[in-house]
N, C-alpha and C. Protein backbone atom coordinates (compact mmCIF):
# COMPACT_ATOMS: atom_id res chain seq x y z
N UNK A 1 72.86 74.82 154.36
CA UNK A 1 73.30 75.87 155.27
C UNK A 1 72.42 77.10 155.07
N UNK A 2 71.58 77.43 156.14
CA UNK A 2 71.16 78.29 156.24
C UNK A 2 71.84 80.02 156.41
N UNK A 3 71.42 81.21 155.59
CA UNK A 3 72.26 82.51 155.83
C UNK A 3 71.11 83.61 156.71
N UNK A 4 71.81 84.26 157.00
CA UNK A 4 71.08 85.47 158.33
C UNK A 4 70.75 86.38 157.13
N UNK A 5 69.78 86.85 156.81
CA UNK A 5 69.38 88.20 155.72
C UNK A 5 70.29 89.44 156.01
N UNK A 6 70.38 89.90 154.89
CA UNK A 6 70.77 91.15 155.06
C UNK A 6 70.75 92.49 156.12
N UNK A 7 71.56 92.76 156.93
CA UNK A 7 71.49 93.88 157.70
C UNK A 7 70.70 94.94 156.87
N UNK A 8 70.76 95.11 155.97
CA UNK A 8 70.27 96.49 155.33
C UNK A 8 68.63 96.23 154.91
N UNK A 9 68.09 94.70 155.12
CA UNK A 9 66.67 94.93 154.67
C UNK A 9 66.45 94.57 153.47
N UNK A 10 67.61 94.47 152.75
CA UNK A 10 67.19 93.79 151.12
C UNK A 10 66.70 92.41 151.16
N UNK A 11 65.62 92.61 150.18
CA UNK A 11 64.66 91.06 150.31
C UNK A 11 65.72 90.24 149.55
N UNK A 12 65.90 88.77 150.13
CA UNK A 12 66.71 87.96 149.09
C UNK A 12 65.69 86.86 149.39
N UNK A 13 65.23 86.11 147.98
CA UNK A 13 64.75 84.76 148.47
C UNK A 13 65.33 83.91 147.72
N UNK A 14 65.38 82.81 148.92
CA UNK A 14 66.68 81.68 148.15
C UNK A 14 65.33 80.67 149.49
N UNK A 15 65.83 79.52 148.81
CA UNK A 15 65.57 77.98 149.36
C UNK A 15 66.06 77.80 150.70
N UNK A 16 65.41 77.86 151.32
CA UNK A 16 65.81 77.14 152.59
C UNK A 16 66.31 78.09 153.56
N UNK A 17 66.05 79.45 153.28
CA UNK A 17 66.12 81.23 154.14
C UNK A 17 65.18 81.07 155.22
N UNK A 18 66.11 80.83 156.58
CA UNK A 18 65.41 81.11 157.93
C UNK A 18 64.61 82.23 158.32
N UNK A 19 63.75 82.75 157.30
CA UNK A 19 62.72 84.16 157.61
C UNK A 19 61.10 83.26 157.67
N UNK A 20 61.00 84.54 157.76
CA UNK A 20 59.28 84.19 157.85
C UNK A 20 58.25 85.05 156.84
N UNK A 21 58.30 84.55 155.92
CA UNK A 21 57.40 85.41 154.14
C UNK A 21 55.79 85.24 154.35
N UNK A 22 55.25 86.49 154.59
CA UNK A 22 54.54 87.11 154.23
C UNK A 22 53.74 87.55 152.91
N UNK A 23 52.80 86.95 152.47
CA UNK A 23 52.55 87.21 151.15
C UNK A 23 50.78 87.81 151.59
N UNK A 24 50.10 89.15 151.38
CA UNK A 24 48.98 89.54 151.97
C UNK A 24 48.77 90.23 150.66
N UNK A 25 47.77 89.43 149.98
CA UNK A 25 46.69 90.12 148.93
C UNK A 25 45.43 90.92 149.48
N UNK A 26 45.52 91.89 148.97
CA UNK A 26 44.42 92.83 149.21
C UNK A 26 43.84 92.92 147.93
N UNK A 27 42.48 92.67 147.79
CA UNK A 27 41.48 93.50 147.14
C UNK A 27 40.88 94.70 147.01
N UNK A 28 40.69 95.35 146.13
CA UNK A 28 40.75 97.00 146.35
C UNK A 28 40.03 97.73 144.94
N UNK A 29 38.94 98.39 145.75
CA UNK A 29 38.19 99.23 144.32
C UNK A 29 39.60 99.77 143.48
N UNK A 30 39.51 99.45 142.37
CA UNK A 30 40.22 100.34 141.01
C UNK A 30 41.00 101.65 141.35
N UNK A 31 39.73 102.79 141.63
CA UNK A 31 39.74 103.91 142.20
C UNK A 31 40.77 104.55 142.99
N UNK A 32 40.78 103.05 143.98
CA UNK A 32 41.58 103.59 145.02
C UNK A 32 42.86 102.93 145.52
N UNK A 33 43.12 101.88 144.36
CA UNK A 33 44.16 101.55 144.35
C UNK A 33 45.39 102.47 144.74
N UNK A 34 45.77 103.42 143.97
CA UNK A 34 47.02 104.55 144.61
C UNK A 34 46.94 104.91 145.44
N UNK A 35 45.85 104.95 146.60
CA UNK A 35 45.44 105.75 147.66
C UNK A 35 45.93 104.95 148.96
N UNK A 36 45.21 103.81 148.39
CA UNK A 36 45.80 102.32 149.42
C UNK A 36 47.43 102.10 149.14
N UNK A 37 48.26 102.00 148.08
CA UNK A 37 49.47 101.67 147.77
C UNK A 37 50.30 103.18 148.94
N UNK A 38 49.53 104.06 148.64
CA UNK A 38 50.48 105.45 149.75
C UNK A 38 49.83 105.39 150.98
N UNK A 39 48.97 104.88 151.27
CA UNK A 39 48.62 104.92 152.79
C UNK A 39 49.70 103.54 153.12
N UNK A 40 49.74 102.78 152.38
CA UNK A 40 50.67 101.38 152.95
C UNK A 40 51.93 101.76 153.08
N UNK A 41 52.21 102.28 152.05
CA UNK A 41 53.84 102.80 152.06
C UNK A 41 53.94 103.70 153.16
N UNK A 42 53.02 104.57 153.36
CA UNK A 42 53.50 105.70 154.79
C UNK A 42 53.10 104.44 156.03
N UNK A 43 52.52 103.62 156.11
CA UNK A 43 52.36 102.82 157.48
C UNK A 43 53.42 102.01 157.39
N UNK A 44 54.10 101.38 156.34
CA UNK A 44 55.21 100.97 156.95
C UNK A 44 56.75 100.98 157.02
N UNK A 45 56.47 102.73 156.36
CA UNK A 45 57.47 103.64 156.57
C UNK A 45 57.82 104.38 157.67
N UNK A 46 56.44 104.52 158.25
CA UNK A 46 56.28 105.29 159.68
C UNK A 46 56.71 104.40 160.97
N UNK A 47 55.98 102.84 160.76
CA UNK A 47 55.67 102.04 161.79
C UNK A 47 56.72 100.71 161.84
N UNK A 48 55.65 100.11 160.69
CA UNK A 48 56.42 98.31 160.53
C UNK A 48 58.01 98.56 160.51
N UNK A 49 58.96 98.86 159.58
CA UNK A 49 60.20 99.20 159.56
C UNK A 49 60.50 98.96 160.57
N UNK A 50 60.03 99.45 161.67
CA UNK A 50 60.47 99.86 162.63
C UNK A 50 60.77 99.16 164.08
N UNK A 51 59.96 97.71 163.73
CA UNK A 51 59.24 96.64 164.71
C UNK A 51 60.62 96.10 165.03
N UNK A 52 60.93 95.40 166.02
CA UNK A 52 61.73 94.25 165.96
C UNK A 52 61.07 93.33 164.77
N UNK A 53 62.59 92.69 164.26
CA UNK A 53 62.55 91.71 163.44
C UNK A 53 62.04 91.93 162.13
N UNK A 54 61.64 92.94 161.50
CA UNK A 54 61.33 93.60 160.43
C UNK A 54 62.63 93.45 159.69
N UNK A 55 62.69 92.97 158.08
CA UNK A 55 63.36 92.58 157.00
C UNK A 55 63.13 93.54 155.99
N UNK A 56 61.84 93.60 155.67
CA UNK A 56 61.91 94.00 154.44
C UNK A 56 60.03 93.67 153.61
N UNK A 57 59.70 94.85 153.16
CA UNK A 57 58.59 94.67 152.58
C UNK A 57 58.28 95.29 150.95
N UNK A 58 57.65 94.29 150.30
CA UNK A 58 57.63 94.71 148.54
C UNK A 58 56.44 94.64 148.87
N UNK A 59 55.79 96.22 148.15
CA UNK A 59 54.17 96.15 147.44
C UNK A 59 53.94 96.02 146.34
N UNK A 60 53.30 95.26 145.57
CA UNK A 60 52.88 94.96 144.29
C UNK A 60 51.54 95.69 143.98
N UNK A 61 51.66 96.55 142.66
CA UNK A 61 50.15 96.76 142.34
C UNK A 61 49.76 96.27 141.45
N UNK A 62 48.64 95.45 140.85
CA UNK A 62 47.84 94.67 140.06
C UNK A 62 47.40 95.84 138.95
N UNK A 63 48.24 95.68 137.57
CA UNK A 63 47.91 96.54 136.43
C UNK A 63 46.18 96.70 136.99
N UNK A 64 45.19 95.63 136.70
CA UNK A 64 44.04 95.96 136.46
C UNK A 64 43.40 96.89 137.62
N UNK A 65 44.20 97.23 138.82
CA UNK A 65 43.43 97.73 139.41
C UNK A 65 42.91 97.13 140.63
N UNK A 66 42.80 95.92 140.60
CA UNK A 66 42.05 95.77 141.87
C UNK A 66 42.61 94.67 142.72
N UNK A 67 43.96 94.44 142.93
CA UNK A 67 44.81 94.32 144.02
C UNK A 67 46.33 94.54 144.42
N UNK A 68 46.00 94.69 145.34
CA UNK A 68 47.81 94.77 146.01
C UNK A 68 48.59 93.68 146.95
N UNK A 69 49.38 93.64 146.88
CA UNK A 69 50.12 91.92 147.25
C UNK A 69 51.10 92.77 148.09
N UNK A 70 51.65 92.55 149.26
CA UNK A 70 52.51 92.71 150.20
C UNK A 70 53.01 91.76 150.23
N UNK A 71 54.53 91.63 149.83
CA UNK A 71 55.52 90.86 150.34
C UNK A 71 56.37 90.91 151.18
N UNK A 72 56.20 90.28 152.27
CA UNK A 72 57.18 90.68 153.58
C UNK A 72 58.32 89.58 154.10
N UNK A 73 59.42 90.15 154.52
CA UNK A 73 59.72 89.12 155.38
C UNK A 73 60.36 89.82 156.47
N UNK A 74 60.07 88.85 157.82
CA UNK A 74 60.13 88.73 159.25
C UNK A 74 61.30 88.21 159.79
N UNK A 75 61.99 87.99 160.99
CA UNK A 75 62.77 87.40 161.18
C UNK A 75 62.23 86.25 162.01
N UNK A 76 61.06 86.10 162.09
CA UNK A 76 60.01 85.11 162.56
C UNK A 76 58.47 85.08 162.62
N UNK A 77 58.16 84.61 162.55
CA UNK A 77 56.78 84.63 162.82
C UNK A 77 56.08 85.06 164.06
N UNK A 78 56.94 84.98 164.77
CA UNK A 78 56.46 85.39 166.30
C UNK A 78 56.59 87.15 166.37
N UNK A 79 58.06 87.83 166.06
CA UNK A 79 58.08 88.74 165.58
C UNK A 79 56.88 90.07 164.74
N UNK A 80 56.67 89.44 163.64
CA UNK A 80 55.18 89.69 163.18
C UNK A 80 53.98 89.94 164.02
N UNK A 81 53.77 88.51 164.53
CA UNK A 81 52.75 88.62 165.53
C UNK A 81 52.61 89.50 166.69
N UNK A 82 53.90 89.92 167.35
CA UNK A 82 54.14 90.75 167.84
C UNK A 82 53.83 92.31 167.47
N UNK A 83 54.34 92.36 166.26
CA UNK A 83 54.15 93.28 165.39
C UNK A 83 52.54 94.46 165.64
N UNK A 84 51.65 92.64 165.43
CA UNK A 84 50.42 92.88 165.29
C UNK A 84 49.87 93.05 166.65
N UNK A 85 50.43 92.72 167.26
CA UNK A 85 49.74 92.97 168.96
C UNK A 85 49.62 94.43 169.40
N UNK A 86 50.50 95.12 169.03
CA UNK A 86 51.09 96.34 169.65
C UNK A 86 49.54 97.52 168.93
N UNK A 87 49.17 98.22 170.25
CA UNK A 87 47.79 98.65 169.71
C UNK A 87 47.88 99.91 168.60
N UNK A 88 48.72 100.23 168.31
CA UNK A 88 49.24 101.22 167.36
C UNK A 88 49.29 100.47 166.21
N UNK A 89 50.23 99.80 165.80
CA UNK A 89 49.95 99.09 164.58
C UNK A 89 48.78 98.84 164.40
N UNK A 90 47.70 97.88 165.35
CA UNK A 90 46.40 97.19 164.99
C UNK A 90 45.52 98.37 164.82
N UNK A 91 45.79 99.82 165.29
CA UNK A 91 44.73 100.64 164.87
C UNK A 91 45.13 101.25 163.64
N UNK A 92 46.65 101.52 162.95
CA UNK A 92 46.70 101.85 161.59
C UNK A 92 46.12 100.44 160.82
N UNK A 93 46.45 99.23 161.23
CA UNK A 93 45.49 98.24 160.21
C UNK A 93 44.30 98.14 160.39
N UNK A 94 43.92 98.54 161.06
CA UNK A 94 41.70 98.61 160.93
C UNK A 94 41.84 99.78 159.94
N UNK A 95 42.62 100.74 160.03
CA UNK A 95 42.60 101.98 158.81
C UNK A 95 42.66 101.78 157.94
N UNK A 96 43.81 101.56 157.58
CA UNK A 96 44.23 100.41 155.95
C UNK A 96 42.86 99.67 155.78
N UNK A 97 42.65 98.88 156.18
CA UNK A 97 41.26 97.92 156.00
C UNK A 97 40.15 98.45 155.46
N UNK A 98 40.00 99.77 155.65
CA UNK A 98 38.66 100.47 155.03
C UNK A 98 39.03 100.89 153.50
N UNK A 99 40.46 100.19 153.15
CA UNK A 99 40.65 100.56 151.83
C UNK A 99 40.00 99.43 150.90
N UNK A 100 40.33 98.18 151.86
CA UNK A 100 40.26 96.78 151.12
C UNK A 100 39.01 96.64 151.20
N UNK A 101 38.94 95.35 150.20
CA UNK A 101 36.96 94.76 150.62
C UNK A 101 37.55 93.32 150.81
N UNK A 102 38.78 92.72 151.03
CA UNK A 102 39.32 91.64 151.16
C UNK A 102 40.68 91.59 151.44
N UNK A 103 41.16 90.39 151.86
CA UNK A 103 42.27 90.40 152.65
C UNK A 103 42.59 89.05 152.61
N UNK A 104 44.24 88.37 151.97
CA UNK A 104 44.29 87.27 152.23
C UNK A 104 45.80 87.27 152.45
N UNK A 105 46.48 86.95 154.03
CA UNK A 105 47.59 86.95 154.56
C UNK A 105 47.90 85.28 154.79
N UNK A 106 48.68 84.86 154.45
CA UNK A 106 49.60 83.75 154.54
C UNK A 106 50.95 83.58 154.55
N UNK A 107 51.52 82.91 155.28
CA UNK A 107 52.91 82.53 155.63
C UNK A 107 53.03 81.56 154.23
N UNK A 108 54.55 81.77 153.93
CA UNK A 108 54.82 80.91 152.56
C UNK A 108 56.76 80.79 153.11
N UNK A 109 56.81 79.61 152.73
CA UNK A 109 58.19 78.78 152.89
C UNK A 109 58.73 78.82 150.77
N UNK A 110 59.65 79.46 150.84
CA UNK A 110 60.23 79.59 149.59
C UNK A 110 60.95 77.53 149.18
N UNK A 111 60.50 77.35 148.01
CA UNK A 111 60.47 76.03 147.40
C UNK A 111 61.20 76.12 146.54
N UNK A 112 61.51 76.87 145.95
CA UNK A 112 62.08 77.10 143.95
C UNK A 112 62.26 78.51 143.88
N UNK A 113 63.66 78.81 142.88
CA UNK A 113 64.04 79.89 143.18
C UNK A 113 64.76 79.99 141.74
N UNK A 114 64.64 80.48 140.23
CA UNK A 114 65.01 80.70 139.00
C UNK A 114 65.58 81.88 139.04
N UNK A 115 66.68 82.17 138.44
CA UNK A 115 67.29 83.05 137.88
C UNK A 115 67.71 83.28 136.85
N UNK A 116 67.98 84.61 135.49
CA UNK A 116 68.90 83.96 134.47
C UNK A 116 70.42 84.27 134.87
């Protein structure tokens, strides 16, 4: 039995959750790691939040410095894509982009799920 996520946006991942996960590693000079982590946080504080079908997004920063992991989830994939169509979003992400020197976005289906 599948459950509907949280009204409020809290990420839950469990097995077999009808969302659509987002996992987008960025590569990123050292330097400017904090710079990229607050430009992300104000874009999708300002914007994404805001989309239809928007859940919920975790940024991860990489102790060493040189990446950041976005964890998202969607209430579909189509949603997202949508997301990305809209020419406002796609021009704050060409912005963002001049932070990264790489970029790796993939859809991921939750398999295994540990707790203590």
């Amino acid at each position: 039995m599948s459950e509907t996520p949280k009204a409020n946006g809290t990420t839950e991942i469990r097995v077999g959750q009808e969302v659509a996960t987002l996992v987008n590693t960025f590569s990123v000079d050292p330097e400017r790691q904090d710079e990229f982590v607050r430009a992300w946080v104000e874009h999708t504080e300002k914007t994404m939040r805001h989309r239809p079908g928007f859940i919920s997004a975790n940024l991860h920063a990489s102790v060493d410095g040189e990446r950041v992991m976005n964890y998202a989830q969607w209430r579909s994939q189509a949603d997202l894509q949508a997301a990305l169509a809209d020419p406002e979003v796609a021009r704050e992400i060409v912005e963002l982009g001049k932070f990264a020197t790489g970029r790796d976005p993939r859809f991921y289906r939750v398999v295994s799920v540990h707790t203590a």
